[in-house]
Protein backbone atom coordinates (compact mmCIF):
# COMPACT_ATOMS: atom_id res chain seq x y z
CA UNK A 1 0.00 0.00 0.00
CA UNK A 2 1.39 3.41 -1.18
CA UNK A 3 0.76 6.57 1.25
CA UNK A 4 1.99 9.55 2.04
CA UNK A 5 3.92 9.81 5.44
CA UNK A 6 0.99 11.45 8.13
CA UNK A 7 -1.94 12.90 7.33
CA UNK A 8 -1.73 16.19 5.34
CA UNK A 9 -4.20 18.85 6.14
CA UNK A 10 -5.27 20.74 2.86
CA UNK A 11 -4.98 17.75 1.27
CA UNK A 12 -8.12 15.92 1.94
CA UNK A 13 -6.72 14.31 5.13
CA UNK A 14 -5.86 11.22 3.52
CA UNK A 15 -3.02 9.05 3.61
CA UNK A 16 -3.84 6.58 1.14
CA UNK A 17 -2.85 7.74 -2.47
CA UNK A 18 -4.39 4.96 -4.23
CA UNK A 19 -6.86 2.28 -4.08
CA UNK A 20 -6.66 -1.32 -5.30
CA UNK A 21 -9.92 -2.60 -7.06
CA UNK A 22 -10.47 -6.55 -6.33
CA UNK A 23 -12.99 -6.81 -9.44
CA UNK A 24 -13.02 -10.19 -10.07
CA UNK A 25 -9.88 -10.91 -8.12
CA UNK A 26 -11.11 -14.26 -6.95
CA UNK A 27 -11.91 -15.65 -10.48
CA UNK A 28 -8.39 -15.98 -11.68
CA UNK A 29 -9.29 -18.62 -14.44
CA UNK A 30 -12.12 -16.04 -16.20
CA UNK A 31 -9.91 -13.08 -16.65
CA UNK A 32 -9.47 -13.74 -20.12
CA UNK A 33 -13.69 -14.61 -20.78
CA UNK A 34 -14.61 -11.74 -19.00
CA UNK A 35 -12.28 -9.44 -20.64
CA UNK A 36 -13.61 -11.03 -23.92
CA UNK A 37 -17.34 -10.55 -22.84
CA UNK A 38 -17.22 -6.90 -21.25
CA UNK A 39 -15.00 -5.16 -24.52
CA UNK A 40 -18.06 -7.15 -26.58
CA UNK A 41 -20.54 -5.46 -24.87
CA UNK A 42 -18.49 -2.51 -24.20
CA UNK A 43 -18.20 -1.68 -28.34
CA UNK A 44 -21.99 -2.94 -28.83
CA UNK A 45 -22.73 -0.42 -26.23
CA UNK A 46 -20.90 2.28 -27.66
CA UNK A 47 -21.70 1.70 -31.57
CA UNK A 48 -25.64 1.61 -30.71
CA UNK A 49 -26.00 4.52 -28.34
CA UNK A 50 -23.97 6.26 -30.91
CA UNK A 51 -25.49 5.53 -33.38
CA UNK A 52 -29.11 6.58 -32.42
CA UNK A 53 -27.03 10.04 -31.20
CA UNK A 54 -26.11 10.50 -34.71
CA UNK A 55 -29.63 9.29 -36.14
CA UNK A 56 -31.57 12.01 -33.89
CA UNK A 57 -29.08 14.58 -34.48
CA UNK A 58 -28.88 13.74 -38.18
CA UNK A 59 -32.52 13.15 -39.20
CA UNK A 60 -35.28 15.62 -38.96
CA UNK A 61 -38.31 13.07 -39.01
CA UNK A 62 -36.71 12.40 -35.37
CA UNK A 63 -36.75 15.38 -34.05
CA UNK A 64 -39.53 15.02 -31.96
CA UNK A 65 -39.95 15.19 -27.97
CA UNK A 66 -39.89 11.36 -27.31
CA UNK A 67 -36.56 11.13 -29.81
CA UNK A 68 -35.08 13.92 -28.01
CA UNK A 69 -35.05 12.28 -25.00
CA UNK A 70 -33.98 8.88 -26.32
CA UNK A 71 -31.08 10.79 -27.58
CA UNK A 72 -30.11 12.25 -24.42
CA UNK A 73 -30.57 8.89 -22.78
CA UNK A 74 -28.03 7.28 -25.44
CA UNK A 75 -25.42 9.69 -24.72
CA UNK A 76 -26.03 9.40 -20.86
CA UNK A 77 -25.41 5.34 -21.84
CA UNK A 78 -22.26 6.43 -23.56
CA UNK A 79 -20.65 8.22 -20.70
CA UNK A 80 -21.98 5.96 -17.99
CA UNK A 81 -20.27 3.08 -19.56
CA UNK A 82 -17.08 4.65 -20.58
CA UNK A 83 -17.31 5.96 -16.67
CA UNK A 84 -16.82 1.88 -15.67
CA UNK A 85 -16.11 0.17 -18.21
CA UNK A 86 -12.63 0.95 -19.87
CA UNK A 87 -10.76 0.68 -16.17
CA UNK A 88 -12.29 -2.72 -15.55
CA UNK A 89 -11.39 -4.08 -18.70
CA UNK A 90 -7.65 -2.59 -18.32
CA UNK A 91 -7.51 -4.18 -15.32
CA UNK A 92 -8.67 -7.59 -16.83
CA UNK A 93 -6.08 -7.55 -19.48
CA UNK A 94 -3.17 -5.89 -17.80
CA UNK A 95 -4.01 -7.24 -14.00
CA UNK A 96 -2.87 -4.01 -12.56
CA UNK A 97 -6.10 -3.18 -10.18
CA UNK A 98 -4.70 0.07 -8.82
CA UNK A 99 -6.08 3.30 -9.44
CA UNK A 100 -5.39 6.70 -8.00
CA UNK A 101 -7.07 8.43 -5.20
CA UNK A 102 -8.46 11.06 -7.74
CA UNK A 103 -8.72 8.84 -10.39
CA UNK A 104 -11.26 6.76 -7.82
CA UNK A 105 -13.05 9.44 -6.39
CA UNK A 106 -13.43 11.00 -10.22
CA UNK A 107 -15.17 7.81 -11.13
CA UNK A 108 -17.46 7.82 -8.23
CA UNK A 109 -18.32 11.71 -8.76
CA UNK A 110 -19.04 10.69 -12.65
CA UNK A 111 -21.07 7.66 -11.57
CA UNK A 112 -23.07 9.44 -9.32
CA UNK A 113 -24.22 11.93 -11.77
CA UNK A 114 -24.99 9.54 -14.51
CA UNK A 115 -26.96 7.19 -12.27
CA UNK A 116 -28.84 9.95 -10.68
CA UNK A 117 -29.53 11.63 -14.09
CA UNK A 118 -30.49 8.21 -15.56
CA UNK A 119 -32.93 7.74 -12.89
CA UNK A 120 -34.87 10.91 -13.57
CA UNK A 121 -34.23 10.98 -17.31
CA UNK A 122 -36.55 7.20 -17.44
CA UNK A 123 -38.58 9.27 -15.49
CA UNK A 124 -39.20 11.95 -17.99
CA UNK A 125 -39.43 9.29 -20.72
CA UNK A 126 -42.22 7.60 -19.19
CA UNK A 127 -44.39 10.94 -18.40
CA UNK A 128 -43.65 11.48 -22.18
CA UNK A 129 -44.79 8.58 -23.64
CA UNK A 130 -47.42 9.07 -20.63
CA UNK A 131 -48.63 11.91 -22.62
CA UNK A 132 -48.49 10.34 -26.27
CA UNK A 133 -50.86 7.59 -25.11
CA UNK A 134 -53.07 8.85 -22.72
CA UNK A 135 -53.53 12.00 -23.69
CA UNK A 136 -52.78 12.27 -27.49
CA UNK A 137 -54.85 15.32 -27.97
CA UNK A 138 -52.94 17.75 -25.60
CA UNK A 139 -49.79 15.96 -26.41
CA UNK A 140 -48.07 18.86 -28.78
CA UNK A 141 -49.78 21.41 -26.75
CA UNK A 142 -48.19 20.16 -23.44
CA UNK A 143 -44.63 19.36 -24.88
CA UNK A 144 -43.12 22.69 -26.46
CA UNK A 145 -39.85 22.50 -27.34
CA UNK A 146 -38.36 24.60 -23.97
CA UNK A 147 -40.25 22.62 -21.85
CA UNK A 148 -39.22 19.24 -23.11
CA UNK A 149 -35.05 21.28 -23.17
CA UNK A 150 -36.26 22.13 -19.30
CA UNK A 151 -36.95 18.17 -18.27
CA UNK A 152 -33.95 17.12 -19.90
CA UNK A 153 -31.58 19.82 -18.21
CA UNK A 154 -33.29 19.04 -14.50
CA UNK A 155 -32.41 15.41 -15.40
CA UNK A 156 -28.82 16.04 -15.74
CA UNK A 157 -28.57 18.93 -13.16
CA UNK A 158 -30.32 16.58 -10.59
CA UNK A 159 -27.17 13.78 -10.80
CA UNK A 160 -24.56 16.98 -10.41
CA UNK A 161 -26.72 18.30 -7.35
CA UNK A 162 -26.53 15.09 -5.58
CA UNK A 163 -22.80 14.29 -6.44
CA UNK A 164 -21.65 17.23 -5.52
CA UNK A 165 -23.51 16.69 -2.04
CA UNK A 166 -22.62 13.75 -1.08
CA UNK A 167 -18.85 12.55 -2.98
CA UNK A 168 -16.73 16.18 -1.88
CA UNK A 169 -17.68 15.36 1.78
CA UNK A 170 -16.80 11.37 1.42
CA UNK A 171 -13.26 12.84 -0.23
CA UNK A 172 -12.45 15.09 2.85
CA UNK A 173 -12.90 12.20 4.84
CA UNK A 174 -9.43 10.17 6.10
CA UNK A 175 -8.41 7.41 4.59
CA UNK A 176 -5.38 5.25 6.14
CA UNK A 177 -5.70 1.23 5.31
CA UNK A 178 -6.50 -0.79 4.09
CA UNK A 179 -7.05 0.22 0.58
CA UNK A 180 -8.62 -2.72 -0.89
CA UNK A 181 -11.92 -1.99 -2.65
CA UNK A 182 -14.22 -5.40 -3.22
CA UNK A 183 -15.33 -4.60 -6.01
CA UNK A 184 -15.03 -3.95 -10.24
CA UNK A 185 -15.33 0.10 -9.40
CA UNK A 186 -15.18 2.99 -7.14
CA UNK A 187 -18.64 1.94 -5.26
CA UNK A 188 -19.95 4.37 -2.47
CA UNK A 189 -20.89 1.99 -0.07
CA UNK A 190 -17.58 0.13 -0.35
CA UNK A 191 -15.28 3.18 -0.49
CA UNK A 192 -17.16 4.86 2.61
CA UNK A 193 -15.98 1.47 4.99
CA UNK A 194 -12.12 1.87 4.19
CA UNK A 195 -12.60 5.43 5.71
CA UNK A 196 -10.74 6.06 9.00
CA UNK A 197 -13.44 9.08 10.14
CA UNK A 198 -16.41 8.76 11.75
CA UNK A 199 -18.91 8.28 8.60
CA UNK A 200 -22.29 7.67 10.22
CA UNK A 201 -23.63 11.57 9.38
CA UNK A 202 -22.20 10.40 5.43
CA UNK A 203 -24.38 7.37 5.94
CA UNK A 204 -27.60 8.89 6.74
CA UNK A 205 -26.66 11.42 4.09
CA UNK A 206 -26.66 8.57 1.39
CA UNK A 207 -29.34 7.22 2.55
CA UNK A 208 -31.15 10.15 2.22
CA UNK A 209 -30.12 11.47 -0.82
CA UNK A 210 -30.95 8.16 -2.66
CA UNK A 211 -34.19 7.57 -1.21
CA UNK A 212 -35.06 11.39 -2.71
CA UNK A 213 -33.42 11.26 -6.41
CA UNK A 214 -34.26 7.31 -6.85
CA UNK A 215 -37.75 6.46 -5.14
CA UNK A 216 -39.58 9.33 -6.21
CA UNK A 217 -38.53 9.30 -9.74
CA UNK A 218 -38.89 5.06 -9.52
CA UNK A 219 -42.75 5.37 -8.22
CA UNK A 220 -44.17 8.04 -10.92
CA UNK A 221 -41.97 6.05 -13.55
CA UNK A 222 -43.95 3.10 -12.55
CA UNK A 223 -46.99 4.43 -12.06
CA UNK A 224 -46.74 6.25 -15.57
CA UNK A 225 -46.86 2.67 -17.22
CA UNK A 226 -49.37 1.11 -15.63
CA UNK A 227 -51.51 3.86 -16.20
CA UNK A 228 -50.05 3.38 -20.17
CA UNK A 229 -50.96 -0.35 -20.40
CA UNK A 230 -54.30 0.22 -18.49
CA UNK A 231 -55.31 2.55 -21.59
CA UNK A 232 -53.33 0.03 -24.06
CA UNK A 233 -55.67 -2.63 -23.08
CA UNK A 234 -58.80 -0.96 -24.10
CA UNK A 235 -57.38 -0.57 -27.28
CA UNK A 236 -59.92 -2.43 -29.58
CA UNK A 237 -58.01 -3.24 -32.27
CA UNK A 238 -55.75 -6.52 -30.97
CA UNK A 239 -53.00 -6.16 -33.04
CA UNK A 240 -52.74 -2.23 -32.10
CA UNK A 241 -52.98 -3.78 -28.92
CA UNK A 242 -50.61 -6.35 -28.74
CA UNK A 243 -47.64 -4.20 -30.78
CA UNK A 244 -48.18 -1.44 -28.22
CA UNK A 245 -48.58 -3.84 -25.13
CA UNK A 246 -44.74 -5.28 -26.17
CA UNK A 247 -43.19 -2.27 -26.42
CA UNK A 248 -44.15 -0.68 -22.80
CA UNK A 249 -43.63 -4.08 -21.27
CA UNK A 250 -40.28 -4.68 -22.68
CA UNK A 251 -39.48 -0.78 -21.44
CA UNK A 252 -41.24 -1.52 -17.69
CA UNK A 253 -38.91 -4.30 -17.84
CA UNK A 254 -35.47 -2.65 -18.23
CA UNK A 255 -36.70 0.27 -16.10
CA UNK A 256 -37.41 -2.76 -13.34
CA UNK A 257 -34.14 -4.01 -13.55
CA UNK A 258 -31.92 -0.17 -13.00
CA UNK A 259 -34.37 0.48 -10.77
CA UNK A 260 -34.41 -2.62 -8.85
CA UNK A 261 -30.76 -3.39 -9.10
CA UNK A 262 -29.85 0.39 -7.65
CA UNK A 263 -32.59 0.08 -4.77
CA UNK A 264 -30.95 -3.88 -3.98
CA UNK A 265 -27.52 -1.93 -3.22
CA UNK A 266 -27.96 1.52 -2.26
CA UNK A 267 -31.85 1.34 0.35
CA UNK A 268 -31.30 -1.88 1.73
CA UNK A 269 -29.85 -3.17 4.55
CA UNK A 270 -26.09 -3.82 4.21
CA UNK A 271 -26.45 -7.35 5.17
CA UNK A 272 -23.39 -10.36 4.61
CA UNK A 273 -25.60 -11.85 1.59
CA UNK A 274 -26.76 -8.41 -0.33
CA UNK A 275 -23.19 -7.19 0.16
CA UNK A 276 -22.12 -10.42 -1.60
CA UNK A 277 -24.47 -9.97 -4.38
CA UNK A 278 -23.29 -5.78 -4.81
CA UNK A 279 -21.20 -6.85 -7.84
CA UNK A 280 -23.81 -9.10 -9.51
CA UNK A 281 -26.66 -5.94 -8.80
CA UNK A 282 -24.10 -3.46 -9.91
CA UNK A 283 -23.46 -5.58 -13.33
CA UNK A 284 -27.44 -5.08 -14.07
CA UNK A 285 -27.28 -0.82 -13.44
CA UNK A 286 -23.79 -0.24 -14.77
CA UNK A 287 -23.04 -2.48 -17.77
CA UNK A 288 -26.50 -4.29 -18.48
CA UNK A 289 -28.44 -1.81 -19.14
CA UNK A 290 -26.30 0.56 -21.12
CA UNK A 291 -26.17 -2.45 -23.86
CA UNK A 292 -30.17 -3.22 -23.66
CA UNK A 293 -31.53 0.66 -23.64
CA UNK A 294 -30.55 1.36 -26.78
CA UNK A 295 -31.95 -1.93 -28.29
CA UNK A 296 -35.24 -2.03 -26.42
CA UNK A 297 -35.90 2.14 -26.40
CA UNK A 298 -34.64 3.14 -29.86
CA UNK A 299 -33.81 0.33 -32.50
CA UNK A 300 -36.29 -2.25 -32.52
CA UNK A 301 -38.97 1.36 -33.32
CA UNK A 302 -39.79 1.59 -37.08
CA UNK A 303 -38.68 5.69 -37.15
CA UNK A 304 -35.28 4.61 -36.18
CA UNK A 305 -34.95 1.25 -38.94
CA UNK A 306 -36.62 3.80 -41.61
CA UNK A 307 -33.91 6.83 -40.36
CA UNK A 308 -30.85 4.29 -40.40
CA UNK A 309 -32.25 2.58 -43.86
CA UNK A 310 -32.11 6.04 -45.22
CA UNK A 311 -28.47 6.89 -43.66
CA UNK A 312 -27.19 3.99 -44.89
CA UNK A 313 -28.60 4.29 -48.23
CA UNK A 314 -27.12 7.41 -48.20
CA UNK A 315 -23.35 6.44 -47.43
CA UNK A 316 -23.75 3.59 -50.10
CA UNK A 317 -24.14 6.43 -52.72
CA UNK A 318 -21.65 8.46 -51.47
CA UNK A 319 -19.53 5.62 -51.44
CA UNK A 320 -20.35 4.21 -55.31
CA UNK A 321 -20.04 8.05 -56.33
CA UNK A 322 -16.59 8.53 -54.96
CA UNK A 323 -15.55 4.68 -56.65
CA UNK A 324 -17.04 6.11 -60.12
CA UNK A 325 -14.70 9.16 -59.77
């Protein structure tokens, strides 16, 4: 363990100048699968949230409120999982597991943000399609183009509000051994027991910080879609029925999982089995659903196949234009 001799006032009061991150440690014979699997699904996650990015951006039939928001959400994905996923898969392939004490607490500030903005930002999404559904007629009426810029801004300003809260106060906290985090990343609730301060005020904090930016946001998500599927079931025609039934139930489903997964690790009790399962849960909220969003929000819709038939066409054009030359 590297530190720097005593504690040094001004300096955060820490004498630990870097952290080791376990991961997957205690799986020696998988390093080389799971480095396999998680650059897989790191690349698929960045070439499809991408990709809908530059779809929205790019075509004008999708600029509309529900794309706009589906864009915002891919480039949230994009962050979130180059937040996690590029250190964990260095650490697979090199087996260095150290990282700096900024470099930790940078990652934990940046997680923080994304997973609190991601929380609202399904929220948003649901009261949107909320308003498509249930209440076509005051639909364009109710979702000008500042007020749909307004949700999505609150989304994003609500992760920095709580991150800034809660991660500068963990920082100024002292840290002297040992410096070994269980786990793939820099996790709050791991990070907060190598501290050497009295973190029980921090505690509460969390505890109170997550129960305001993640149950509110999870209850009037939820409650948006069952009051969707309610109306999608007197829907007379059954086809109409069925195609619009799949969609919202595939989307309750992923917005089950983040939901679920975050409110496993961060509002229940720490107990010796859900600590065990934090890495599993965090695997669902940090790397699963990144990869699915984009598939289940954006590219299995018919606007999005029609917009990428067209870009594509478009390249191949391009491309046979410039050979012809």
């Amino acid at each position: 363990m590297h530190s720097l001799p005593g504690t040094q006032e001004g300096r955060n009061q820490t004498s630990i100048v870097e952290f080791f991150l376990l991961g997957f440690g205690n799986l020696p014979t998988l390093q080389v699968p799971l480095f396999l699997l998680f650059l897989v699904v790191y690349l698929v996650t960045m070439a499809g949230n991408l990709l809908i990015v530059l779809l929205v951006v790019a075509d004008r039939h999708l600029h509309t409120p529900m794309y706009f928001f589906l864009g915002n959400l891919s480039c949230l994905e994009t962050c979130y999982s180059s937040t996690i996923l590029p250190r964990l898969l260095a650490s697979l392939l090199t087996g260095d597991r150290t990282i700096s004490w900024k470099g930790c607490f940078l990652q934990l500030y940046c997680f923080g943000v994304l997973a609190c903005a991601e929380c609202n930002l399904l929220m948003v999404m649901s009261f949107d399609r909320y308003l498509a559904i249930c209440k076509p007629f005051h639909y364009v009426s109710l979702t000008s183009g500042r007020f749909c810029l307004q949700l999505a801004a609150g989304s994003w300003m609500s992760g920095l509000v709580a991150a800034s809260i809660i991660i500068p106060r963990l920082s100024m906290s002292t840290f002297c051994g040992p410096n070994g985090i269980d786990h793939f990343m820099c996790e709050f609730n791991v990070v907060i027991k190598l501290s050497c301060s009295d973190t029980h005020s921090l505690v509460i904090m969390a505890f109170l910080l997550s129960s305001l930016f993640m149950l509110p946001p999870f209850l009037l998500t939820m409650t948006s879609y069952v009051t969707i599927i309610t109306t999608i079931l007197r829907i007379p025609s059954t086809s109409g029925r069925q195609k619009a039934f799949s969609t919202c139930s595939s989307h309750l489903l992923v917005v089950a999982i983040y939901y679920g997964s975050l409110v496993m690790v961060y509002l229940l009790p720490d107990t010796s089995t859900l600590g065990g399962m934090s890495k599993v849960f965090s695997v669902f909220y940090t790397i699963f659903t990144p990869l699915v969003n984009p598939l289940i929000y954006s590219l299995r819709n018919k606007d999005v196949q029609e917009a990428l038939s067209k870009l594509v066409r478009k390249l191949g054009c391009r491309e046979f234009k410039n050979f012809a030359r």
